[in-house]
N, C-alpha and C. Protein backbone atom coordinates (compact mmCIF):
# COMPACT_ATOMS: atom_id res chain seq x y z
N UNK A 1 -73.10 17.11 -13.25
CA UNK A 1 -74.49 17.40 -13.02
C UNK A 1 -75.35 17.01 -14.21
N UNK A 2 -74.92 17.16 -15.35
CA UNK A 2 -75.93 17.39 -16.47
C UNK A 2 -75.32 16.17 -17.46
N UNK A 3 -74.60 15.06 -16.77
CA UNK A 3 -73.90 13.61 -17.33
C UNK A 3 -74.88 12.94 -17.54
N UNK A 4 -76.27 12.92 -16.89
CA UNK A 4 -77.12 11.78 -17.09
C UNK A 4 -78.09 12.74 -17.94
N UNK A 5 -77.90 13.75 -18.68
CA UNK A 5 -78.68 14.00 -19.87
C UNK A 5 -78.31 13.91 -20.89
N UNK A 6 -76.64 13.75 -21.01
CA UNK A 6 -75.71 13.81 -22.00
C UNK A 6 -76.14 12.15 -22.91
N UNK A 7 -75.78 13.53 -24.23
CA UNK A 7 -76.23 11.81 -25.40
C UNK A 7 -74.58 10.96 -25.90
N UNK A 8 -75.23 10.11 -26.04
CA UNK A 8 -74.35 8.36 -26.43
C UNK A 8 -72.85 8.98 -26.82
N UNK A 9 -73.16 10.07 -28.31
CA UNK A 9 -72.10 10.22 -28.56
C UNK A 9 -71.14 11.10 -28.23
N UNK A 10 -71.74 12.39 -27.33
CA UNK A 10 -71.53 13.60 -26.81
C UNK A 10 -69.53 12.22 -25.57
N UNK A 11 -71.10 11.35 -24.85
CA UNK A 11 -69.90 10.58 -23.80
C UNK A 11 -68.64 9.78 -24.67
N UNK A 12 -68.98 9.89 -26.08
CA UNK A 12 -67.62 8.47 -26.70
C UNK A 12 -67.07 9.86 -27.18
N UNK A 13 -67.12 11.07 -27.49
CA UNK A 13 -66.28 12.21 -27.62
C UNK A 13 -65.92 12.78 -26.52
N UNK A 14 -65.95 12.55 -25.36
CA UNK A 14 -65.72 13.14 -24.18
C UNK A 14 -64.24 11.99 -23.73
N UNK A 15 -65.17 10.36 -23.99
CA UNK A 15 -64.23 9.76 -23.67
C UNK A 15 -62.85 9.70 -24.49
N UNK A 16 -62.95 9.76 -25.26
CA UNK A 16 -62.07 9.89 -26.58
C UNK A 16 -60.87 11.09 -26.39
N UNK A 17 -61.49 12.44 -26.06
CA UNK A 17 -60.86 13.37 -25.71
C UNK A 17 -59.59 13.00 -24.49
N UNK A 18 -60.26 12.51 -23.80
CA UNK A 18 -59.60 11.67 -22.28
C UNK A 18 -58.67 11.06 -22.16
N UNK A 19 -59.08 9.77 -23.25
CA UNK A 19 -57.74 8.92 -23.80
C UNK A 19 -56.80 9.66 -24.66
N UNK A 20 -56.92 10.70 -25.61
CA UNK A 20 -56.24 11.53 -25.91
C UNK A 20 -54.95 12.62 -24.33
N UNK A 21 -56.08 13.03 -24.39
CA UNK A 21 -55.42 13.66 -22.98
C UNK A 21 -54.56 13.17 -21.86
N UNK A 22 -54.84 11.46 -21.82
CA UNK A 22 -53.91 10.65 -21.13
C UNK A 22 -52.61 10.63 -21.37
N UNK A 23 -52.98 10.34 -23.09
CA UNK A 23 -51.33 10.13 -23.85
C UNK A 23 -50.66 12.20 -23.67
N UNK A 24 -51.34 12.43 -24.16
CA UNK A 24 -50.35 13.69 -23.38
C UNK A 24 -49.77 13.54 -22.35
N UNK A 25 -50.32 13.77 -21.16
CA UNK A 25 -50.08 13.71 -19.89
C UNK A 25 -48.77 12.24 -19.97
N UNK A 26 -48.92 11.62 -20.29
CA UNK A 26 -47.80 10.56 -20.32
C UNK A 26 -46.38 10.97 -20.07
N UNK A 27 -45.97 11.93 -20.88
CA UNK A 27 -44.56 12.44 -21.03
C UNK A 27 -44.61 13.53 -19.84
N UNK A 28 -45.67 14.00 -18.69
CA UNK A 28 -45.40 14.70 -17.60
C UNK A 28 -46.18 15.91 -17.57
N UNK A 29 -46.68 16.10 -19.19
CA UNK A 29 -47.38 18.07 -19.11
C UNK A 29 -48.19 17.31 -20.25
N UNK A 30 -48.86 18.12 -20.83
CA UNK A 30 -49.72 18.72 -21.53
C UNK A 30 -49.30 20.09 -22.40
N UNK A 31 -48.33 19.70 -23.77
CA UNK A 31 -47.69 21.22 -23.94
C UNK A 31 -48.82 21.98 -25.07
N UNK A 32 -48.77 23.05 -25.41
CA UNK A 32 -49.54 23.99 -25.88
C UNK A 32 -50.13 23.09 -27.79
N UNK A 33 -49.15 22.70 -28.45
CA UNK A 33 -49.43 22.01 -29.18
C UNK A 33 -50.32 20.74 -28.85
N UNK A 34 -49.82 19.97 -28.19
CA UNK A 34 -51.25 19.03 -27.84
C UNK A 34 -52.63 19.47 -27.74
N UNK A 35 -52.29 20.42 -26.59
CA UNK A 35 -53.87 21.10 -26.20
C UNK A 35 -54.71 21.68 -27.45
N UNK A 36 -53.72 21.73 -28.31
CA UNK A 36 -54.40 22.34 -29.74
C UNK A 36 -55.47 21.24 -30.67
N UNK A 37 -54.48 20.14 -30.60
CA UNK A 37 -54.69 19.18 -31.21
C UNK A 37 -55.86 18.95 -30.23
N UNK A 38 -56.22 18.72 -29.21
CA UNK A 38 -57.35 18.01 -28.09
C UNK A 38 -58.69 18.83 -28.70
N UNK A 39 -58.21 20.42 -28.76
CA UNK A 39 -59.25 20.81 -28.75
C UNK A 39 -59.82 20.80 -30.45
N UNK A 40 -58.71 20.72 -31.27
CA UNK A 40 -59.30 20.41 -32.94
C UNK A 40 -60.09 19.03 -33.26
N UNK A 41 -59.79 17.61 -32.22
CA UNK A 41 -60.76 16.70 -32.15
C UNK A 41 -61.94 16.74 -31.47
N UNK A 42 -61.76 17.55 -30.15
CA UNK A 42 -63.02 17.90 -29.78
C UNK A 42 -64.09 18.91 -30.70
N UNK A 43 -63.32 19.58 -31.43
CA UNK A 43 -64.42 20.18 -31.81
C UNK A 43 -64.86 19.24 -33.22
N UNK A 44 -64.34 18.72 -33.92
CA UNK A 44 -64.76 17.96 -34.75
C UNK A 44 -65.44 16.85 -34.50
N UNK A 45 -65.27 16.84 -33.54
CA UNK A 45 -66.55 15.49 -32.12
C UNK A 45 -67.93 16.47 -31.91
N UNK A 46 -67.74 17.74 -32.03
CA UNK A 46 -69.10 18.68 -31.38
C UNK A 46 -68.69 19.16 -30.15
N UNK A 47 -67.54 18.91 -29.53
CA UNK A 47 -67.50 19.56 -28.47
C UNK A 47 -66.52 21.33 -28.41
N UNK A 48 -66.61 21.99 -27.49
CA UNK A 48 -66.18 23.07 -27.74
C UNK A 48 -65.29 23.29 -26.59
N UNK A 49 -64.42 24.02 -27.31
CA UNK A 49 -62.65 24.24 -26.32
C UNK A 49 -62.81 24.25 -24.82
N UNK A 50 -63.87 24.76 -24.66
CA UNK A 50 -63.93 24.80 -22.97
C UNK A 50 -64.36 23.24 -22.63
N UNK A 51 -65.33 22.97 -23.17
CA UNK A 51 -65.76 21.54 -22.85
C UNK A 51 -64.58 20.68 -23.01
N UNK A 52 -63.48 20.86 -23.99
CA UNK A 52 -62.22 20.06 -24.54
C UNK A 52 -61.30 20.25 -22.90
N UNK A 53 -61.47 21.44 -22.46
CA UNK A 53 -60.68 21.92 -21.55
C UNK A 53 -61.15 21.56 -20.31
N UNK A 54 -62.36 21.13 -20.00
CA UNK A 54 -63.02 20.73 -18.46
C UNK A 54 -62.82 18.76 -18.57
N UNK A 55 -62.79 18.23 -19.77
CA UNK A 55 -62.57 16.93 -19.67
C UNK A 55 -61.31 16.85 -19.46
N UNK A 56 -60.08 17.37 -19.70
CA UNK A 56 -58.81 17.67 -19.43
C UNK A 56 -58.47 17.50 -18.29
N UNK A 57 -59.00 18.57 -17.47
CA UNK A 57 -58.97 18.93 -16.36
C UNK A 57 -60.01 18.34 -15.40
N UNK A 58 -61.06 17.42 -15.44
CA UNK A 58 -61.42 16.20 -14.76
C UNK A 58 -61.46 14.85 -15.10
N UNK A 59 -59.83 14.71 -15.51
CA UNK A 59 -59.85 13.79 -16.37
C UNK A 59 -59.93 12.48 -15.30
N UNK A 60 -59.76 12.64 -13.86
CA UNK A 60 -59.54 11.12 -13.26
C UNK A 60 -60.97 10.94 -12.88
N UNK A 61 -62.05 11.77 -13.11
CA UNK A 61 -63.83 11.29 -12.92
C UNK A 61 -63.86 11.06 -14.35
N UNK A 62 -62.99 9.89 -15.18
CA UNK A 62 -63.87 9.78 -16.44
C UNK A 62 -63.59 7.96 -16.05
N UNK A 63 -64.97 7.77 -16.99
CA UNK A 63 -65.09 6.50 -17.30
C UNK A 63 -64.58 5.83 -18.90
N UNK A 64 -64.30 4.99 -18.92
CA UNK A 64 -64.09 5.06 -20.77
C UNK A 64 -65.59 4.03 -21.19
N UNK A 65 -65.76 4.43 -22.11
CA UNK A 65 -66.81 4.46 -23.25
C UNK A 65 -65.77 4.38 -24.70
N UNK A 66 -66.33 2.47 -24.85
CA UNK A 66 -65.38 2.14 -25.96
C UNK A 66 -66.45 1.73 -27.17
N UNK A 67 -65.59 2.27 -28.25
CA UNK A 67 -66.34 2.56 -29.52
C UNK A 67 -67.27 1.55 -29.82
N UNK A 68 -68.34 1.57 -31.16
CA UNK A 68 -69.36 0.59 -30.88
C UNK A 68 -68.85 -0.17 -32.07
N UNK A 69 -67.85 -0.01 -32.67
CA UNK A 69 -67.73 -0.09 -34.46
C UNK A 69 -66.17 -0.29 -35.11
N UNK A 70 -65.70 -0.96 -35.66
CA UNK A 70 -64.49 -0.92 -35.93
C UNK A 70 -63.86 0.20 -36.78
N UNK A 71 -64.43 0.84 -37.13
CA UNK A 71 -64.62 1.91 -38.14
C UNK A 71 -64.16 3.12 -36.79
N UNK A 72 -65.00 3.14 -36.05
CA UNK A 72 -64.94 4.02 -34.91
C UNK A 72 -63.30 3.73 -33.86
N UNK A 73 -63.21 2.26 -33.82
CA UNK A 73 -61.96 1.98 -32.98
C UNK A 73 -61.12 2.62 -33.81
N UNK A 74 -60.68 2.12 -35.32
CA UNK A 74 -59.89 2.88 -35.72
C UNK A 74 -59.51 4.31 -35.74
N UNK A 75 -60.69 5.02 -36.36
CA UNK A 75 -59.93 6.64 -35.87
C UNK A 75 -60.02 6.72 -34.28
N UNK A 76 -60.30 6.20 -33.03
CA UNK A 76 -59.86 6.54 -31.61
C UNK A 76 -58.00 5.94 -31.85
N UNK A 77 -57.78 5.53 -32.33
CA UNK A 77 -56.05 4.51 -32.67
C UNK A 77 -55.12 5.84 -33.39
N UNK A 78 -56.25 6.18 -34.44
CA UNK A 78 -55.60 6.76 -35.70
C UNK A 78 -55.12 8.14 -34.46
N UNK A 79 -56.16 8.86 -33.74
CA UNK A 79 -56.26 10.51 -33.06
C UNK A 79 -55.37 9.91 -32.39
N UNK A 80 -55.08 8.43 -31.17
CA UNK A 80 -54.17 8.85 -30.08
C UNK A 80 -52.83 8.36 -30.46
N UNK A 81 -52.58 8.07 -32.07
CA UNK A 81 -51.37 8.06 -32.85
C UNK A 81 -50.75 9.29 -33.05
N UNK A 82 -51.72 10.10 -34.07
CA UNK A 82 -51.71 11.27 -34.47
C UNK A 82 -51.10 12.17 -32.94
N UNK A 83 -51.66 12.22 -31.98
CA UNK A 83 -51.41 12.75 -30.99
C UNK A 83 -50.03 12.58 -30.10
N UNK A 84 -49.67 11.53 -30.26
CA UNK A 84 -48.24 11.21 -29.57
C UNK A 84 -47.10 11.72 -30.69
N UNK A 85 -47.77 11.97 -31.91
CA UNK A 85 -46.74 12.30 -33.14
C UNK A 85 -46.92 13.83 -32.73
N UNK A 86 -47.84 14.71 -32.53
CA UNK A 86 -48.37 16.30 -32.05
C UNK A 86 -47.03 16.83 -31.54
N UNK A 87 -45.92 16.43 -30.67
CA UNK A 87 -45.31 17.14 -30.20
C UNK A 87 -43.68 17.04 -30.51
N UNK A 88 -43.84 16.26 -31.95
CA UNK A 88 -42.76 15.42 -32.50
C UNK A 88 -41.48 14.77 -32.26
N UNK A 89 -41.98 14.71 -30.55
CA UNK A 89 -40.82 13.44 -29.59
C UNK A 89 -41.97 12.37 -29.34
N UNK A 90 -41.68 11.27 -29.67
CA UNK A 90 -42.36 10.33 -29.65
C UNK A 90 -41.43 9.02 -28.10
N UNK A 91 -41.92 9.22 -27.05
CA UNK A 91 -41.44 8.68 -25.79
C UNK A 91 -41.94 7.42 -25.99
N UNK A 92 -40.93 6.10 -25.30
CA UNK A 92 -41.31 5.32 -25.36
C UNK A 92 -42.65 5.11 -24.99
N UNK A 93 -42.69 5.81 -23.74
CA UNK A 93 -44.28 5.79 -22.90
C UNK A 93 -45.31 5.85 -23.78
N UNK A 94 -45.20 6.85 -24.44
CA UNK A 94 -46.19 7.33 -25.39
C UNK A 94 -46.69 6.11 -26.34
N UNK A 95 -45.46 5.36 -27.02
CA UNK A 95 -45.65 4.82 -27.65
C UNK A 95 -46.19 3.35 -27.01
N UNK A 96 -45.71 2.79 -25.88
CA UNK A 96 -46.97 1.47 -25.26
C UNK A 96 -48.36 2.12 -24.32
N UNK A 97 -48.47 3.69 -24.37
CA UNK A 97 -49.58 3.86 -23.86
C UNK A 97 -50.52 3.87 -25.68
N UNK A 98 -49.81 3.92 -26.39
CA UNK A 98 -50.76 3.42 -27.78
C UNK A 98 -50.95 2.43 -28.12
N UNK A 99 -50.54 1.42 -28.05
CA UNK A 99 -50.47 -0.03 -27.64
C UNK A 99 -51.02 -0.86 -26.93
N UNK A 100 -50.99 -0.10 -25.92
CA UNK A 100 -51.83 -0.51 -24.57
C UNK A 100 -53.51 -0.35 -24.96
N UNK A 101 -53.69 1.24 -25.85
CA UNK A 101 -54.81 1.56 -25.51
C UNK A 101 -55.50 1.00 -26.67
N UNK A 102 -54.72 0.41 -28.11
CA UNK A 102 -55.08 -0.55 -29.21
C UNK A 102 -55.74 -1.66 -28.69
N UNK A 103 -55.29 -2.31 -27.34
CA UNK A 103 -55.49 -3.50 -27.03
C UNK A 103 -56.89 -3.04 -26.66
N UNK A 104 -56.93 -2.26 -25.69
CA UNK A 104 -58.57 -2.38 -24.83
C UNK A 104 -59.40 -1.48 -25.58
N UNK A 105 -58.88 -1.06 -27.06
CA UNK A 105 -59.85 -0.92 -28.01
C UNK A 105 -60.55 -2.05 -28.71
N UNK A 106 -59.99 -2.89 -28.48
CA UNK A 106 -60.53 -4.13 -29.09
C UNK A 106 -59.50 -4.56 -30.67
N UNK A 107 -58.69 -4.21 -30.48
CA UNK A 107 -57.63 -4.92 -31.55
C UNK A 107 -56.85 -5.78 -30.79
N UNK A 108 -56.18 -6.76 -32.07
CA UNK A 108 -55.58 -8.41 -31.10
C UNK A 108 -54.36 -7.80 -30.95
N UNK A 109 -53.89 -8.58 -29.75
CA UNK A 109 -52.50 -8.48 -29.24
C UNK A 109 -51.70 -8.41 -29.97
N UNK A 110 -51.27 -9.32 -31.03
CA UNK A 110 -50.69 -9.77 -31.69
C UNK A 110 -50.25 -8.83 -32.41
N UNK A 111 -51.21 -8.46 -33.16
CA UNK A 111 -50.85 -7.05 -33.95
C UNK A 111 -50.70 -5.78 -33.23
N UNK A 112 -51.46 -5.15 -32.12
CA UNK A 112 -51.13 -3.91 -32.11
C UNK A 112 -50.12 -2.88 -32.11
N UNK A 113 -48.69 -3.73 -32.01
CA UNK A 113 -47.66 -2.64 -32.45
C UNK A 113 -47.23 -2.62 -33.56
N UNK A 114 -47.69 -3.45 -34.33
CA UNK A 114 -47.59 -3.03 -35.94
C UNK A 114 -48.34 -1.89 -36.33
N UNK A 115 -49.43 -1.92 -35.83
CA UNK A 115 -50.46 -1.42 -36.10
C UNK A 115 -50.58 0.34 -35.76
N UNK A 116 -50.15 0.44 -34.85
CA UNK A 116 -49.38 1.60 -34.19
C UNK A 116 -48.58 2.00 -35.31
N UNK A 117 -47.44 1.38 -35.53
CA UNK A 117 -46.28 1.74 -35.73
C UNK A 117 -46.95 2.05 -37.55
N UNK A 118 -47.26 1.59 -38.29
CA UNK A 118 -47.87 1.70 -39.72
C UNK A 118 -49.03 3.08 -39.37
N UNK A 119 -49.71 3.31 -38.83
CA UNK A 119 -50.37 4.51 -38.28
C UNK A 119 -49.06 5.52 -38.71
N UNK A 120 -47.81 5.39 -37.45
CA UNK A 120 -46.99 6.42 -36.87
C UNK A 120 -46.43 6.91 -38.40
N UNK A 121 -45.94 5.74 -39.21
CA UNK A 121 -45.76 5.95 -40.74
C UNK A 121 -45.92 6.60 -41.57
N UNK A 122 -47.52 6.34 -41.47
CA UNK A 122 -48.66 7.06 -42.72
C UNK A 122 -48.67 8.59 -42.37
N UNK A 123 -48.95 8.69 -40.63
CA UNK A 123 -48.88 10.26 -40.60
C UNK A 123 -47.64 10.66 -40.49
N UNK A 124 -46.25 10.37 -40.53
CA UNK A 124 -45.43 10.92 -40.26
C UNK A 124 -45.32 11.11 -41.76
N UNK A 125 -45.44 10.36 -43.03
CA UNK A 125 -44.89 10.36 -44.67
C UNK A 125 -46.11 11.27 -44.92
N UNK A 126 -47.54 11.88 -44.22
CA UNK A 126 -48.04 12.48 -44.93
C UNK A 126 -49.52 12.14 -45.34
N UNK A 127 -49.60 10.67 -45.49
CA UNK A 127 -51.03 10.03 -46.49
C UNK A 127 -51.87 10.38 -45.33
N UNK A 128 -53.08 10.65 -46.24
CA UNK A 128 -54.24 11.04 -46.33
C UNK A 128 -54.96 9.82 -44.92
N UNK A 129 -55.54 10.23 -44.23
CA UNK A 129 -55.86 9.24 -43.32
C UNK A 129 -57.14 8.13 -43.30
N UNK A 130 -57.69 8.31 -44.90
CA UNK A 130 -58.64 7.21 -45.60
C UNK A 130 -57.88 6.15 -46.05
N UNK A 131 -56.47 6.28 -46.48
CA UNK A 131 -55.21 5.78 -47.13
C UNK A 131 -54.87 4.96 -46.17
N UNK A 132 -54.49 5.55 -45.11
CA UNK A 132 -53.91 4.78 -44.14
C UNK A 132 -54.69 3.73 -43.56
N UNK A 133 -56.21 4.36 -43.25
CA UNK A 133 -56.79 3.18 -42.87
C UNK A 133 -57.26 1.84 -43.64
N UNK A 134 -57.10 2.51 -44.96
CA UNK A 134 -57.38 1.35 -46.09
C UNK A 134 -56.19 0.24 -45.99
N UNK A 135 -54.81 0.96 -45.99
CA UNK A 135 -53.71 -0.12 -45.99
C UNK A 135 -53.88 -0.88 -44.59
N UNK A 136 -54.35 -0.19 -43.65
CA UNK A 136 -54.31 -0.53 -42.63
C UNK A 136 -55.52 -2.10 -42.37
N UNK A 137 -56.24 -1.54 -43.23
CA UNK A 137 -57.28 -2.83 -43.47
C UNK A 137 -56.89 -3.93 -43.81
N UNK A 138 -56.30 -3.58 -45.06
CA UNK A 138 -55.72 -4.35 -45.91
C UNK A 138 -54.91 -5.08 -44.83
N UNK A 139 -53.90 -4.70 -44.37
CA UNK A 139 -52.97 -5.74 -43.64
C UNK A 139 -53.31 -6.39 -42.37
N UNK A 140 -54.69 -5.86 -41.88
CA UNK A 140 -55.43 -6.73 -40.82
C UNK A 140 -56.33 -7.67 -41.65
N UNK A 141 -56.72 -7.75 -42.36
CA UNK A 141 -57.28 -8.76 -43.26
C UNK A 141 -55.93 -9.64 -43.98
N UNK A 142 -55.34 -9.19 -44.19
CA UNK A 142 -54.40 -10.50 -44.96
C UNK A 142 -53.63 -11.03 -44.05
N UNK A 143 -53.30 -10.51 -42.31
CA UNK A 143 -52.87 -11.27 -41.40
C UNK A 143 -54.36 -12.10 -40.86
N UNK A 144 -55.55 -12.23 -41.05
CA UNK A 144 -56.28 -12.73 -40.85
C UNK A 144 -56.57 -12.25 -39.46
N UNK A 145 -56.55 -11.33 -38.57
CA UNK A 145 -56.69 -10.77 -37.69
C UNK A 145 -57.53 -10.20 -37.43
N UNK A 146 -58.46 -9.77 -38.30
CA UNK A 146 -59.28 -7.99 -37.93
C UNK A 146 -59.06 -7.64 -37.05
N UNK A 147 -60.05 -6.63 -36.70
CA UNK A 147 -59.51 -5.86 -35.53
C UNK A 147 -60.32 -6.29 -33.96
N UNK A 148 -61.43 -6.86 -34.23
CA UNK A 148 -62.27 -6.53 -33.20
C UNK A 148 -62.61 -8.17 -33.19
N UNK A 149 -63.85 -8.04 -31.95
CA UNK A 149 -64.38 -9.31 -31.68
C UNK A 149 -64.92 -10.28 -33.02
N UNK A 150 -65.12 -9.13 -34.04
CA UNK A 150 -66.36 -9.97 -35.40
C UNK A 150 -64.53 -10.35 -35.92
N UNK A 151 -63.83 -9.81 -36.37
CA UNK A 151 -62.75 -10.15 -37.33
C UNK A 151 -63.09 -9.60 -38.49
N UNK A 152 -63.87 -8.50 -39.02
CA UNK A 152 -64.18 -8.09 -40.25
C UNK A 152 -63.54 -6.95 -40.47
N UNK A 153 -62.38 -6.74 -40.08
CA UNK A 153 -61.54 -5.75 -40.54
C UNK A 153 -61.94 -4.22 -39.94
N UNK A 154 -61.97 -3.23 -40.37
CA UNK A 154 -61.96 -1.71 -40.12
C UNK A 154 -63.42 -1.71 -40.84
C-alpha cells in the first residue's frame, strides 16, 4: 500500500534484506541465527525487525533494486557472504547462490568466485570488513577487472 511513498533507499534496504533472505531460504528454512543476522542489517539499513520480518515473509512480491555504486555492490556481496557464513555450514547452494548474486550485482564473471571465496576468508579469519574490502580492491584492480560497468574498482 504505502510502496509508492517509500524512499530510494528505504526500497535498496528492503531489497537487500530479500536477497539476504533468499540465501537463507536456500538450504530449506530460515534458522533463528540468520533471522538475527536479517534483522541486525535491517536495522542498520533503518529498517525495524518487523519490517525485517514482513520482507521475509513477502519475499516472492519483491522486485530487486540493484545498488547505484560499487561501494554499495560491495557490502550487498560482503552481507550475503557474511550471511551464508551466519549458520556456519556453508552449502554448496549457498555458496553459487553468492555467485550467482555477485554476477547480477554487476561484478565480472570471471572473478566472482574468487571474490566470494576471499570475502568467505576475511570473515571467517576475522578482518575488519574495511580490510577486506580494501584487499578486495586491491585484487580487482590488479586483475584489471573492477567490479562494475565503469571498471574503477570498489
Amino acid at each position: 500500500m504505502f510502496g509508492f511513498f517509500e524512499s530510494e533507499q528505504c526500497k535498496k534496504a528492503r531489497s537487500h534484506i530479500h536477497n539476504l533472505a533468499s540465501l537463507a531460504r536456500v538450504d530449506g528454512h530460515i534458522d533463528e541465527r540468520e533471522m538475527n543476522f536479517l534483522v541486525s542489517v535491517g536495522k542498520k539499513n533503518g529498517l525495524s525487525a518487523s519490517d525485517v520480518r514482513n520482507v521475509v515473509a513477502q519475499a516472492q512480491q519483491h522486485t530487486l533494486a540493484l545498488p547505484d555504486n560499487d561501494s554499495e555492490r560491495f557490502d550487498q556481496i560482503f552481507d550475503l557472504v557474511d550471511m551464508m557464513l551466519a549458520d556456519g555450514v556453508v552449502d554448496d547452494n549457498e555458496m553459487d547462490f553468492c555467485i550467482d548474486m555477485a554476477e547480477k550485482l554487476g561484478f565480472r564473471k570471471a572473478i566472482v568466485g574468487v571474490l566470494v571465496r576471499k570475502i568467505s576468508m576475511g570473515v571467517r579469519d576475522g578482518l575488519p570488513r574495511e580490510q577486506i574490502k580494501n584487499e578486495s580492491e586491491a585484487f580487482l584492480n590488479f586483475k584489471g577487472e573492477g567490479t562494475a560497468t565503469h571498471g574503477r574498482g570498489l
